[in-house]
N, C-alpha and C. Protein backbone atom coordinates (compact mmCIF):
# COMPACT_ATOMS: atom_id res chain seq x y z
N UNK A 1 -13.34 19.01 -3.83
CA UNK A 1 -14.44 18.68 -2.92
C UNK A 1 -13.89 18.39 -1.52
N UNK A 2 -14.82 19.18 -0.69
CA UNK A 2 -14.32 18.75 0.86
C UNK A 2 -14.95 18.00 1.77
N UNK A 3 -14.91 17.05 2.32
CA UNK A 3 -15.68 16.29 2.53
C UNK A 3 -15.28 15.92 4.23
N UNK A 4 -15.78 17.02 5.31
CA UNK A 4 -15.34 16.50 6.42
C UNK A 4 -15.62 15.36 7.36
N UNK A 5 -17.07 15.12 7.17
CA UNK A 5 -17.50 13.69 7.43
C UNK A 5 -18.64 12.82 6.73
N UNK A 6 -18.36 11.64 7.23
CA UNK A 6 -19.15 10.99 6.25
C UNK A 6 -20.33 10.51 7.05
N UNK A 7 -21.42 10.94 6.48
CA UNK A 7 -22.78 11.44 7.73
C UNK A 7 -23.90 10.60 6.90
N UNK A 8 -23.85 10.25 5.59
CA UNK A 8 -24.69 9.87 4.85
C UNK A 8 -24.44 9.03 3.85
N UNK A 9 -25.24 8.54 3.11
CA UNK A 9 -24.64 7.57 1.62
C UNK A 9 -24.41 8.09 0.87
N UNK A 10 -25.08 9.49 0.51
CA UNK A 10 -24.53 10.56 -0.41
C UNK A 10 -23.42 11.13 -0.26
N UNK A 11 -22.78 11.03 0.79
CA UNK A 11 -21.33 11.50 1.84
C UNK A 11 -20.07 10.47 1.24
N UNK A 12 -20.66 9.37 1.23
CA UNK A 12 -19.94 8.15 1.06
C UNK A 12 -19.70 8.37 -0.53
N UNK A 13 -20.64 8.00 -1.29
CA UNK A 13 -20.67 8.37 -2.73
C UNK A 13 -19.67 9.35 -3.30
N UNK A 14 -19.82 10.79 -2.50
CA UNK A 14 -18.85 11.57 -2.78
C UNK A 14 -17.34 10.89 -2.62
N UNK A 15 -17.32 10.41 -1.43
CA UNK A 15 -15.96 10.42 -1.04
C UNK A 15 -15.32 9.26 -2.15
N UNK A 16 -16.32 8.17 -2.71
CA UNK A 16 -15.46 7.46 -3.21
C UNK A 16 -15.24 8.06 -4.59
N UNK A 17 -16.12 9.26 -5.49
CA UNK A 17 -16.14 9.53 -6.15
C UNK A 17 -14.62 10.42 -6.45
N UNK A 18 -14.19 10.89 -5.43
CA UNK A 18 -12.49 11.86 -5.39
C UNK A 18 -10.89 10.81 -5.38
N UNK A 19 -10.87 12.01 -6.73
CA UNK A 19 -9.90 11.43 -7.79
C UNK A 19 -8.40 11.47 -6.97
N UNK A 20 -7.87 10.29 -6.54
CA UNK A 20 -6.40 10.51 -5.55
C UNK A 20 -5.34 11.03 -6.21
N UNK A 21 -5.61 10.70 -8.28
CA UNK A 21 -3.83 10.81 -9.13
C UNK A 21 -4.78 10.23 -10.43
N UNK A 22 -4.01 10.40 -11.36
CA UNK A 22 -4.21 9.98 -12.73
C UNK A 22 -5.15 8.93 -12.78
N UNK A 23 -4.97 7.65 -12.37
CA UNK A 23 -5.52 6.73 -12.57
C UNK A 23 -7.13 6.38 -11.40
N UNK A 24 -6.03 6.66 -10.06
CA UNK A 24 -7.08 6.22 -8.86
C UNK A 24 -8.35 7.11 -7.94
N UNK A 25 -9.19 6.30 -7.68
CA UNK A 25 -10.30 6.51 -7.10
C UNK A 25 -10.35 6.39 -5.93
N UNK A 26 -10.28 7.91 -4.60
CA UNK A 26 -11.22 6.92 -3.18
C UNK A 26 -11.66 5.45 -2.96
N UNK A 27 -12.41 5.21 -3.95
CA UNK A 27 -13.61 4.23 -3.56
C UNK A 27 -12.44 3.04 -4.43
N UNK A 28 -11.17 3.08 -4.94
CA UNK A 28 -10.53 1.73 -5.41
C UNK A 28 -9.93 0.65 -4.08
N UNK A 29 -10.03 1.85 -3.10
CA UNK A 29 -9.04 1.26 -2.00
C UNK A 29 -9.73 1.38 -0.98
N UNK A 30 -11.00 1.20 -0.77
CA UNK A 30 -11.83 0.93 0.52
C UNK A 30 -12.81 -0.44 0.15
N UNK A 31 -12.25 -0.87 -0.67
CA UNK A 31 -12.80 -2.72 -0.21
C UNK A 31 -12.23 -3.47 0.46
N UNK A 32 -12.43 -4.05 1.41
CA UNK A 32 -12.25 -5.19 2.45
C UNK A 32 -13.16 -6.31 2.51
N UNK A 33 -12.18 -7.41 2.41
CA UNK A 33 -13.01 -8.66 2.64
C UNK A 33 -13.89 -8.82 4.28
N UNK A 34 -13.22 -8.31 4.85
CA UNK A 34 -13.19 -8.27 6.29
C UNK A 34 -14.25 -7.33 6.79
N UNK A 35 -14.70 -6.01 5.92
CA UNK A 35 -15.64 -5.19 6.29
C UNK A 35 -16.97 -5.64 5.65
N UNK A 36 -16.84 -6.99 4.68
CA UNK A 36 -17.93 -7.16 3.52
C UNK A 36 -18.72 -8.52 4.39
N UNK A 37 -17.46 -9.20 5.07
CA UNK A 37 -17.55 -10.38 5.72
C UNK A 37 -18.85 -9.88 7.26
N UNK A 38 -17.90 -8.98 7.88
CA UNK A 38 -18.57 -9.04 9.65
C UNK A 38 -19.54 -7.91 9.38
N UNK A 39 -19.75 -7.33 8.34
CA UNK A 39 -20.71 -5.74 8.08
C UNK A 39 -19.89 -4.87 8.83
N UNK A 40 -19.22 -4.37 8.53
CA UNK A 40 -18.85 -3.32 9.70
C UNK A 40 -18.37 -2.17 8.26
N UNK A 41 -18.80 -1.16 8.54
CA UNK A 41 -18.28 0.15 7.95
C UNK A 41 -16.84 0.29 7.62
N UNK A 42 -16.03 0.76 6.12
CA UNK A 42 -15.15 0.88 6.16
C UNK A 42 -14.68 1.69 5.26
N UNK A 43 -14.51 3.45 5.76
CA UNK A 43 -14.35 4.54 5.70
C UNK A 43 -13.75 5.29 6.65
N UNK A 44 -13.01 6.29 6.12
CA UNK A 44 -12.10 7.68 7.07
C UNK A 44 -12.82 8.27 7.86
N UNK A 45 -12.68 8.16 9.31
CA UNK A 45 -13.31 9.17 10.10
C UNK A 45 -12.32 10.63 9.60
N UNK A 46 -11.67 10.38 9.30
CA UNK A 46 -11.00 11.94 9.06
C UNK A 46 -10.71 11.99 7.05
N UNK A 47 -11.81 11.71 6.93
CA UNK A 47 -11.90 11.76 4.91
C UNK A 47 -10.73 13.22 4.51
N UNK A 48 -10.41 13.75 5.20
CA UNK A 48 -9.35 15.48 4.64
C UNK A 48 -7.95 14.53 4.73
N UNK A 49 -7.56 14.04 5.92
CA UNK A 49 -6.60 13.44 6.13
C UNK A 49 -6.14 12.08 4.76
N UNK A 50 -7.42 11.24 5.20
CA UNK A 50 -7.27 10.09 4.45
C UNK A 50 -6.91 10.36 2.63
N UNK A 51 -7.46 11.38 1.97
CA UNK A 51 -7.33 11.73 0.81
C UNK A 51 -5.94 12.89 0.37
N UNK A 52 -5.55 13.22 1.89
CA UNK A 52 -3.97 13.67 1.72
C UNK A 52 -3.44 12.83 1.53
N UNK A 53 -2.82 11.74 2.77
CA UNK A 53 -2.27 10.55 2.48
C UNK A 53 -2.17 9.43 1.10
N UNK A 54 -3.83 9.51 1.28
CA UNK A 54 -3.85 8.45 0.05
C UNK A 54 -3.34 9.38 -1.78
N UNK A 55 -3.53 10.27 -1.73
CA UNK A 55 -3.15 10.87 -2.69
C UNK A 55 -1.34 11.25 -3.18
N UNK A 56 -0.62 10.91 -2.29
CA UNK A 56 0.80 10.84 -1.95
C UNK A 56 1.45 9.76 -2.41
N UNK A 57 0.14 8.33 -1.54
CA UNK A 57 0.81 7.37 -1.96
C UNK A 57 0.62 6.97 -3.27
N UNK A 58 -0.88 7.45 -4.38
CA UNK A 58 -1.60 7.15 -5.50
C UNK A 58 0.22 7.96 -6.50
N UNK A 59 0.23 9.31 -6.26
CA UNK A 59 1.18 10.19 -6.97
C UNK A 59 2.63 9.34 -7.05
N UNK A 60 3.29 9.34 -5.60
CA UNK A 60 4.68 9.38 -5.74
C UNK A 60 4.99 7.71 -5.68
N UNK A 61 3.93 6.80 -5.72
CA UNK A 61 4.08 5.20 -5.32
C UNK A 61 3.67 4.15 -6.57
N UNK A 62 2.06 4.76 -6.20
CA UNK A 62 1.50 3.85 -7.61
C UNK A 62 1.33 4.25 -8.86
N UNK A 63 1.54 5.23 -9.26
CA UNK A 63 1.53 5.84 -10.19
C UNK A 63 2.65 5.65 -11.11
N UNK A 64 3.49 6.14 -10.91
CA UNK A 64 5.12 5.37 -11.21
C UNK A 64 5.07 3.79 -11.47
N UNK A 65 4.46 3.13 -10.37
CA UNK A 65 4.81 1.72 -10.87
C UNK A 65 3.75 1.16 -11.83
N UNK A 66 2.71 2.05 -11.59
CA UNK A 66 1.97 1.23 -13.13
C UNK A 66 2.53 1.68 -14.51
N UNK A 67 2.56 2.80 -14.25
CA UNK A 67 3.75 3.54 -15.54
C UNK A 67 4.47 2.54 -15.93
N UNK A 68 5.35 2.25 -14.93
CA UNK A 68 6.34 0.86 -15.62
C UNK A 68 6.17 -0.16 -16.18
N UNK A 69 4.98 -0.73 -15.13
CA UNK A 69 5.03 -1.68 -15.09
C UNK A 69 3.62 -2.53 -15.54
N UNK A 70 2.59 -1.39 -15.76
CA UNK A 70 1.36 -1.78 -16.35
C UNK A 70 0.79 -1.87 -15.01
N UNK A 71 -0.77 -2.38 -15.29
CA UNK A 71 -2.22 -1.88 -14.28
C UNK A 71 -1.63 -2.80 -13.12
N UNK A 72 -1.70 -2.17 -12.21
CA UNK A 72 -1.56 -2.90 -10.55
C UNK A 72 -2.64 -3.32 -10.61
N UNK A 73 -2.69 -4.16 -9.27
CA UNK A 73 -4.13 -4.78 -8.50
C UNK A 73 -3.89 -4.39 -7.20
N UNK A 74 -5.23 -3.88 -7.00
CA UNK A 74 -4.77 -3.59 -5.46
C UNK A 74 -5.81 -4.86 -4.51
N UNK A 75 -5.15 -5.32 -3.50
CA UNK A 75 -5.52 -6.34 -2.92
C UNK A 75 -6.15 -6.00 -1.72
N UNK A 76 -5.26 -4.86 -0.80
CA UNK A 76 -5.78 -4.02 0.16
C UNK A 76 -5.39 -3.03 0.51
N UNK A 77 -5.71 -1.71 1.14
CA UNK A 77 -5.47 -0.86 1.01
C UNK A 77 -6.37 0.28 2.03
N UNK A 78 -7.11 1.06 2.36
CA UNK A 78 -7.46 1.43 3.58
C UNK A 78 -8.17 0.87 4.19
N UNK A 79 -8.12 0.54 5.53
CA UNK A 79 -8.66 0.22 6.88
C UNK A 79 -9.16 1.05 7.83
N UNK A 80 -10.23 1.12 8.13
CA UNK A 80 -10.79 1.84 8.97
C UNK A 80 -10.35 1.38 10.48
N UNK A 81 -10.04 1.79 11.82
CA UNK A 81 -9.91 1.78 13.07
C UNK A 81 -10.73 0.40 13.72
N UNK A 82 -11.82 0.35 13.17
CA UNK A 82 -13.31 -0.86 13.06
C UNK A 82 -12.63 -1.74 12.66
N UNK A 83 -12.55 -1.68 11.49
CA UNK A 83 -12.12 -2.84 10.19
C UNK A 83 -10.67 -3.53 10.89
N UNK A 84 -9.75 -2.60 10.76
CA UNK A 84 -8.32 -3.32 10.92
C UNK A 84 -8.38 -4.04 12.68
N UNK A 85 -9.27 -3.49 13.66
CA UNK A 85 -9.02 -4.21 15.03
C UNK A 85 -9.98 -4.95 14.66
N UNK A 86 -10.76 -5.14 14.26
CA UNK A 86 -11.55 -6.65 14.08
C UNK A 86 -10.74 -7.62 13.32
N UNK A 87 -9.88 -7.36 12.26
CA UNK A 87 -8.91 -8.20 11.68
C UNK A 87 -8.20 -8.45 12.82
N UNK A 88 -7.44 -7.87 13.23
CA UNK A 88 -6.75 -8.54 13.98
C UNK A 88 -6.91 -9.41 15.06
N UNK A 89 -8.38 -8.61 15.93
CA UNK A 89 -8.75 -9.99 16.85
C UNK A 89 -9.29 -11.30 16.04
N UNK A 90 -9.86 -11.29 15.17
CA UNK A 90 -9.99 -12.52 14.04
C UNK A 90 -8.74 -12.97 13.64
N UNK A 91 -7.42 -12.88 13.40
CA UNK A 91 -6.38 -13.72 13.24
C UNK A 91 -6.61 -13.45 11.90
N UNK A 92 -6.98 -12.60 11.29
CA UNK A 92 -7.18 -12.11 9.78
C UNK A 92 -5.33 -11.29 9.01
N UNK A 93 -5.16 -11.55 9.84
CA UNK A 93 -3.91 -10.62 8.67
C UNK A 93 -3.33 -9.29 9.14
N UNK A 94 -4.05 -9.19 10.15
CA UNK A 94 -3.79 -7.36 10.15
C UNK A 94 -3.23 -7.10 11.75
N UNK A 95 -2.53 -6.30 11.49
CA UNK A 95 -1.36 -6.29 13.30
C UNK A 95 -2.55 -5.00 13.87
N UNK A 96 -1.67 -4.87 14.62
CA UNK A 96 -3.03 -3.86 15.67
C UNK A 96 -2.95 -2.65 15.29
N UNK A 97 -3.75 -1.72 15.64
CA UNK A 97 -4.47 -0.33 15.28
C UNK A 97 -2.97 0.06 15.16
N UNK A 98 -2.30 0.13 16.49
CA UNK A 98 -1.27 1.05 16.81
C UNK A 98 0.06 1.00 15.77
N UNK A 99 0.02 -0.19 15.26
CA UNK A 99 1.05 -0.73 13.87
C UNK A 99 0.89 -0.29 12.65
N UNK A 100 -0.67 -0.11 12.37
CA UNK A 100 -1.33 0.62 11.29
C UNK A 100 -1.87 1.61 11.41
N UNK A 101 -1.62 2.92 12.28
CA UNK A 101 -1.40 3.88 12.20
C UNK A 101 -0.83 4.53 11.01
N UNK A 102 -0.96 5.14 9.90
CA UNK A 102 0.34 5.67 8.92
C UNK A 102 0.48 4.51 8.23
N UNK A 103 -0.34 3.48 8.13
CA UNK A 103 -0.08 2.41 7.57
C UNK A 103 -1.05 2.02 6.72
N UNK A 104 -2.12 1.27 6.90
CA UNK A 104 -3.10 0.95 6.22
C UNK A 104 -4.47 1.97 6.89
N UNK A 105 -3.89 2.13 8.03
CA UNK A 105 -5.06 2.67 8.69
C UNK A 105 -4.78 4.73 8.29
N UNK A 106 -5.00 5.07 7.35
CA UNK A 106 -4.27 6.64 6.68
C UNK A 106 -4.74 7.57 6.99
N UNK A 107 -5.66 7.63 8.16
CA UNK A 107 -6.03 8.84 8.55
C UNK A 107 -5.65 9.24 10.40
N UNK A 108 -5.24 8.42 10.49
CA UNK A 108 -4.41 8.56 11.91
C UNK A 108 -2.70 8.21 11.77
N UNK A 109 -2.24 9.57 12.43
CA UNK A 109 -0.98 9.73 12.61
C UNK A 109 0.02 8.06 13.10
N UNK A 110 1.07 8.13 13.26
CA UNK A 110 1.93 7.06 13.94
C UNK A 110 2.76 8.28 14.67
N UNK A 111 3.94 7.42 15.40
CA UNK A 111 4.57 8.96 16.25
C UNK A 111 5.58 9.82 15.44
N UNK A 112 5.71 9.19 14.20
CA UNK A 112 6.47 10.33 12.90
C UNK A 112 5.85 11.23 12.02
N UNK A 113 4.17 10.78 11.83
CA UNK A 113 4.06 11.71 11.07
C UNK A 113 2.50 10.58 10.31
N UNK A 114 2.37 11.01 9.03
CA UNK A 114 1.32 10.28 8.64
C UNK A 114 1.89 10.13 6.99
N UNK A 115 0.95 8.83 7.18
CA UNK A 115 1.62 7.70 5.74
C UNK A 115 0.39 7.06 5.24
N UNK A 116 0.62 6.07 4.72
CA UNK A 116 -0.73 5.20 3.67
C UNK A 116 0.23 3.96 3.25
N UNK A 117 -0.68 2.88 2.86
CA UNK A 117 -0.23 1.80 2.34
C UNK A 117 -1.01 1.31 2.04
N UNK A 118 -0.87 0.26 0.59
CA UNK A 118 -1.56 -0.47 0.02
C UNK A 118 -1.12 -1.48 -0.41
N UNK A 119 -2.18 -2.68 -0.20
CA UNK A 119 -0.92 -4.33 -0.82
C UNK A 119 -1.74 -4.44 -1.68
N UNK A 120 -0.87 -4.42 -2.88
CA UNK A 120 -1.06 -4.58 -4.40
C UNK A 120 -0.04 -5.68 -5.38
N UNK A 121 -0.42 -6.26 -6.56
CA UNK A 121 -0.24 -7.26 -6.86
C UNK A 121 0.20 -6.73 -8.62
N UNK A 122 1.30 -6.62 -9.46
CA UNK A 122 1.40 -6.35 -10.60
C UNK A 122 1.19 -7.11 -11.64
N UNK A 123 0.18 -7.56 -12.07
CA UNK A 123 -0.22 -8.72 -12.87
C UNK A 123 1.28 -9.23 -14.11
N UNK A 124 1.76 -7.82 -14.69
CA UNK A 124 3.30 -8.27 -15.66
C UNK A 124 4.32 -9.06 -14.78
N UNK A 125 4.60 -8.66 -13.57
CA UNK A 125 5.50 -9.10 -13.29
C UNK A 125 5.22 -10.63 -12.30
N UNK A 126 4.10 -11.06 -11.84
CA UNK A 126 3.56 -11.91 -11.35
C UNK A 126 3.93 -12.95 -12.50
N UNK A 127 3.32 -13.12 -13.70
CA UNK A 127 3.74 -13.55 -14.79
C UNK A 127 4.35 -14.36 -14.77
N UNK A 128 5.93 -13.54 -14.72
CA UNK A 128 7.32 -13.44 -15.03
C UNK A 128 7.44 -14.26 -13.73
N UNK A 129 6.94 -14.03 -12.52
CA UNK A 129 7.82 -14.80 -11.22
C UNK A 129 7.02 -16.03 -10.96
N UNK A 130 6.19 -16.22 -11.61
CA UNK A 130 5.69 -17.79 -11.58
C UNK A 130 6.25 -19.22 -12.69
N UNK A 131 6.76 -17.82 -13.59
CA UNK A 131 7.72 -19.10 -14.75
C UNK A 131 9.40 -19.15 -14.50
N UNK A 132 9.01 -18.13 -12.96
CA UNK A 132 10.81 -18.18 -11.88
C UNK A 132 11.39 -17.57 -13.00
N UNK A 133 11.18 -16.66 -14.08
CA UNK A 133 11.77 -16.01 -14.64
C UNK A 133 12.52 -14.36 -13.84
N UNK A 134 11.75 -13.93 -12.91
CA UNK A 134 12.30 -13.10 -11.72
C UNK A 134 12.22 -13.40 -10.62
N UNK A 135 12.65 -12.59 -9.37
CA UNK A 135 12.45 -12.74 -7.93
C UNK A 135 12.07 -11.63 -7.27
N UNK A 136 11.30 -11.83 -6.33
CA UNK A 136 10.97 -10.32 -6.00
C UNK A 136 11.93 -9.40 -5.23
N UNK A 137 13.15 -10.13 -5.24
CA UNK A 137 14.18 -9.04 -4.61
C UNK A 137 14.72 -7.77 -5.94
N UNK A 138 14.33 -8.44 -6.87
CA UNK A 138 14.52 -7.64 -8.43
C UNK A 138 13.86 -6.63 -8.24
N UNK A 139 12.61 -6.94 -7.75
CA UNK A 139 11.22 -5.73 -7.68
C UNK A 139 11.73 -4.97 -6.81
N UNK A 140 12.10 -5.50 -6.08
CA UNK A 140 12.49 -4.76 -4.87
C UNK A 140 13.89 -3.73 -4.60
N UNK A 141 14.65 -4.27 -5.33
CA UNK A 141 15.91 -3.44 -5.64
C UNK A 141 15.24 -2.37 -6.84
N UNK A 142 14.67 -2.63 -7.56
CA UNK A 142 14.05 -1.43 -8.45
C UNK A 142 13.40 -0.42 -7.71
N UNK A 143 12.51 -0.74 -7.17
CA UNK A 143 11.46 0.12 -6.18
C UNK A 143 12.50 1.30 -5.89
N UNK A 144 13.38 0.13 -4.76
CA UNK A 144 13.79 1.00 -4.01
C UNK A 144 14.83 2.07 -4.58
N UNK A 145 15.59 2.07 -5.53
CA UNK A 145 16.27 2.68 -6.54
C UNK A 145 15.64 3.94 -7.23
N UNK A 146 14.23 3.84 -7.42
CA UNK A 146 13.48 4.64 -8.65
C UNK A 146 11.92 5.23 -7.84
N UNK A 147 11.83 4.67 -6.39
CA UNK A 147 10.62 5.62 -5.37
C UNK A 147 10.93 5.74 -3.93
N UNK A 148 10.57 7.35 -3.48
CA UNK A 148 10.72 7.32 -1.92
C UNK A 148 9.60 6.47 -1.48
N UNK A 149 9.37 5.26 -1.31
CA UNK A 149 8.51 4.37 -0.61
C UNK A 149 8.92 4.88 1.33
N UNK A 150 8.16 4.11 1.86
CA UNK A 150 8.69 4.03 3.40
C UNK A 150 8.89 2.73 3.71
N UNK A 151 7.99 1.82 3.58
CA UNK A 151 8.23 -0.10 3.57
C UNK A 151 8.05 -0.79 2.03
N UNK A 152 8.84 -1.58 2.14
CA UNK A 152 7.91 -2.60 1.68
C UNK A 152 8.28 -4.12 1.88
N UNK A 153 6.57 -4.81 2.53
CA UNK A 153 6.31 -5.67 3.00
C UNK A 153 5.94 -7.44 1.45
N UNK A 154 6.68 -8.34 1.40
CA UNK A 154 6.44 -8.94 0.51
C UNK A 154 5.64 -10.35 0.69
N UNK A 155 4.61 -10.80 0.04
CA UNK A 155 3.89 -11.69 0.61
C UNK A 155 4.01 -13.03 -0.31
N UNK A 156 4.00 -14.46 -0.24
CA UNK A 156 4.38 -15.61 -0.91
C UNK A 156 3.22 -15.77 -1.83
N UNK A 157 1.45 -15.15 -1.87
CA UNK A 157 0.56 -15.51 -2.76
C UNK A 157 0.44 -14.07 -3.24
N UNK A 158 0.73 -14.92 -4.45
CA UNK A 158 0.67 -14.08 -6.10
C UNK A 158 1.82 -12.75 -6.02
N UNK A 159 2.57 -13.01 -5.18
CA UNK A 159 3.99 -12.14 -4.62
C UNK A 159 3.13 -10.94 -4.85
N UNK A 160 1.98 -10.73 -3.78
CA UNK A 160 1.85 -9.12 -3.15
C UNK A 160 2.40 -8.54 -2.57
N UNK A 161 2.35 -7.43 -2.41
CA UNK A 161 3.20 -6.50 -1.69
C UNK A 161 2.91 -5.45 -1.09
N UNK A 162 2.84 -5.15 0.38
CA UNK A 162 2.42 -3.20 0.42
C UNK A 162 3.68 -2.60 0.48
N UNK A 163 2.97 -1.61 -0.06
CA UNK A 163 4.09 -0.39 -0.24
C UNK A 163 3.39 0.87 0.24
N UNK A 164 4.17 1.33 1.02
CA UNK A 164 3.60 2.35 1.87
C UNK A 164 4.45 3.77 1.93
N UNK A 165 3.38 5.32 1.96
CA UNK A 165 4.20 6.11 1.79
C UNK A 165 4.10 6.53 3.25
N UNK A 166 5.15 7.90 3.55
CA UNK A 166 5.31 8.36 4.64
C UNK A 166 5.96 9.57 4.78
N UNK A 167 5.49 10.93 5.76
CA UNK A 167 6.14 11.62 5.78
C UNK A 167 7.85 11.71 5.86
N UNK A 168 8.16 10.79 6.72
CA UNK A 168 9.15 10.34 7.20
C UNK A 168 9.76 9.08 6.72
N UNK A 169 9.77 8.83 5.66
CA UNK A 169 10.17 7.50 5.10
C UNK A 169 11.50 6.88 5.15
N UNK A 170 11.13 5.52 6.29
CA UNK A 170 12.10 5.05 7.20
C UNK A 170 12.92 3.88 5.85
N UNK A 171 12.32 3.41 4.25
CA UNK A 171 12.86 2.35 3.37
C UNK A 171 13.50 1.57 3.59
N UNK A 172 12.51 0.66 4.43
CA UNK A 172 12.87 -1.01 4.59
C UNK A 172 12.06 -1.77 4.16
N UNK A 173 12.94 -2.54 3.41
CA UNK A 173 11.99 -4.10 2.92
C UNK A 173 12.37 -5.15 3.44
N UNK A 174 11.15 -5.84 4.04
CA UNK A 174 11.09 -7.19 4.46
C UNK A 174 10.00 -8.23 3.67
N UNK A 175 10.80 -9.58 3.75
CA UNK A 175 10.20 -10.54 2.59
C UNK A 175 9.22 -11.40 3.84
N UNK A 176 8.52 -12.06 3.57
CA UNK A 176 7.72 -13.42 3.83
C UNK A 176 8.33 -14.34 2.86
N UNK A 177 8.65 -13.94 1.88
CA UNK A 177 8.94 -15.06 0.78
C UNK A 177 10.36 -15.68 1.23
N UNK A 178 10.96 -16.65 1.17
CA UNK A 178 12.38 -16.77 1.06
C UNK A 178 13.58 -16.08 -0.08
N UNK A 179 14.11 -15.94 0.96
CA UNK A 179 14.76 -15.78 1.94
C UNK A 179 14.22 -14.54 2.76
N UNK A 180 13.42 -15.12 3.57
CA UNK A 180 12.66 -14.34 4.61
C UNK A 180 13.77 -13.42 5.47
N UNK A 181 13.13 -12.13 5.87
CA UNK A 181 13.73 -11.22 6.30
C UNK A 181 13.45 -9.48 5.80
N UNK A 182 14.60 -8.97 6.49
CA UNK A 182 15.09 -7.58 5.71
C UNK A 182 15.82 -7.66 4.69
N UNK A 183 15.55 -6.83 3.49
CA UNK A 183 16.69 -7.15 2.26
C UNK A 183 17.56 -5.59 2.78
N UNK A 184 16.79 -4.53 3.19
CA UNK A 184 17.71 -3.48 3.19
C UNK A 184 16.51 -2.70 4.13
N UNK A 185 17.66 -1.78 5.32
CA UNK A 185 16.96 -1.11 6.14
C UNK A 185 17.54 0.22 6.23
N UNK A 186 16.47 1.27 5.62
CA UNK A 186 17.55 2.66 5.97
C UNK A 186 18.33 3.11 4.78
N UNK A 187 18.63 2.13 3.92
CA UNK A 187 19.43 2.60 3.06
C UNK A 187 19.23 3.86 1.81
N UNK A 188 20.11 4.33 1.08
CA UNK A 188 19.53 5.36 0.26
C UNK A 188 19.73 4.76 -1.16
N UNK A 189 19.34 5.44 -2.38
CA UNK A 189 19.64 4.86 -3.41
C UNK A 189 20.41 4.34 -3.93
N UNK A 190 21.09 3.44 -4.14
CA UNK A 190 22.50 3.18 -4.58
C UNK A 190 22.70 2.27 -6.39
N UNK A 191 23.30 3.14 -7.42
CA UNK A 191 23.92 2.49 -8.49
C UNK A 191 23.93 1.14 -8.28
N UNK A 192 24.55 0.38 -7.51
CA UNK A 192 25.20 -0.85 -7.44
C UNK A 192 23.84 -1.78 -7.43
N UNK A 193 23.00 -1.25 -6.83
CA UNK A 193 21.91 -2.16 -6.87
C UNK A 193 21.27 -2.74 -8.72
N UNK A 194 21.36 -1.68 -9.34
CA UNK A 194 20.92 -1.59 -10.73
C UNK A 194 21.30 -3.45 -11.12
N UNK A 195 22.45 -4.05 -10.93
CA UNK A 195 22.78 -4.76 -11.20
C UNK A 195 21.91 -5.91 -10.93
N UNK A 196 21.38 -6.03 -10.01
CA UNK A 196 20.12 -7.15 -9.36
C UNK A 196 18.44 -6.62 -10.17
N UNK A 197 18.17 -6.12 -11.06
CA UNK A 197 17.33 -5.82 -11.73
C UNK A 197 17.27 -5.60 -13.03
N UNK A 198 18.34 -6.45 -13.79
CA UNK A 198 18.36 -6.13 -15.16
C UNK A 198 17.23 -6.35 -16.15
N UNK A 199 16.80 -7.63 -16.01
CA UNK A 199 15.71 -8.33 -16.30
C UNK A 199 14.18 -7.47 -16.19
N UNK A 200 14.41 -6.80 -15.31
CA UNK A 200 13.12 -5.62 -15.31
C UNK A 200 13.03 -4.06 -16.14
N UNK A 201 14.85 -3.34 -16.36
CA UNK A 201 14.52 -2.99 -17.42
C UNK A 201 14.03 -2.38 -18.77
């Protein structure tokens, strides 16, 4: 189905109705608290684009990690141009249009190319890191070992995370959590890491 704009509710319907990968739906990753909160519309002006992207990141990102790791949650995940600059002038969470480009915002380019991201939450391993039985640098040395991701961003409630794909996938992770920072920027797969993820497995 091709769906060049979304002109109607029947438009909308469609679009959330198209299948991104095995599991996911259009319409799993266009809820916003933020679009439900101020009313504001929150859909792809470019629906061809947005369902390339998002279908990249559904295939080569989430797909794999529920495989592993059992049903994700997705927490957030596309932003409309509307949606994400009203977050941000609200102090809501969200950096500016031009940051989420290729980011959350998946139907407009950044200056490399075009990407998607979604912050999602793995209910198994959440589990596990609230009885401090893991850390999310574990998750994170796995990820990065076993998917071409492009970021990933880690958050201190219910250790969410986006993970974002990209034509150009730059694979850096940075924590919020402590030890706040970059764990690795640029790097490529490496054996040695295996060792910081046994426990996962």
């Amino acid at each position: 189905m091709t769906i060049k704009k979304v002109s109607s509710i029947a438009k909308l319907e469609d679009l959330g109705r198209i299948k991104l990968s095995k599991s996911f739906f259009m319409r799993d990753f266009m809820y916003s608290e933020i679009a439900n909160w101020y009313g504001v519309p929150n859909f792809p002006d470019h629906p061809k684009k947005a369902i390339y992207t998002g279908t990249l990141l559904c295939e080569q990102l989430l797909e794999p990690l529920q495989e592993k790791f059992g049903r994700i949650a997705i927490r957030s995940a596309y932003r409309s141009p509307s949606v994400n600059q009203l977050g941000n002038k609200k102090g809501h969470n969200c950096a500016s249009n031009e940051k989420n480009f290729a980011s959350h915002i998946w139907d407009y380019p950044d200056a490399k190319g075009y990407g998607a991201t979604a912050c999602i939450v793995i209910p198994s391993f959440l589990a596990l890191y609230e009885k401090d039985q893991v850390n999310w640098q574990q998750l994170a040395y796995w990820i990065h070992n076993n998917l071409n991701y492009n970021h990933l961003q880690f958050f201190p409630k219910l250790c969410a995370f986006n993970i974002g794909w990209h034509e150009q996938p730059a694979r850096e992770i940075y924590s919020y959590i402590q030890p706040k920072g970059y764990l690795l920027r640029g790097k490529a797969m490496n054996k040695e890491f295996e060792q910081f993820y046994p426990d996962l497995i």
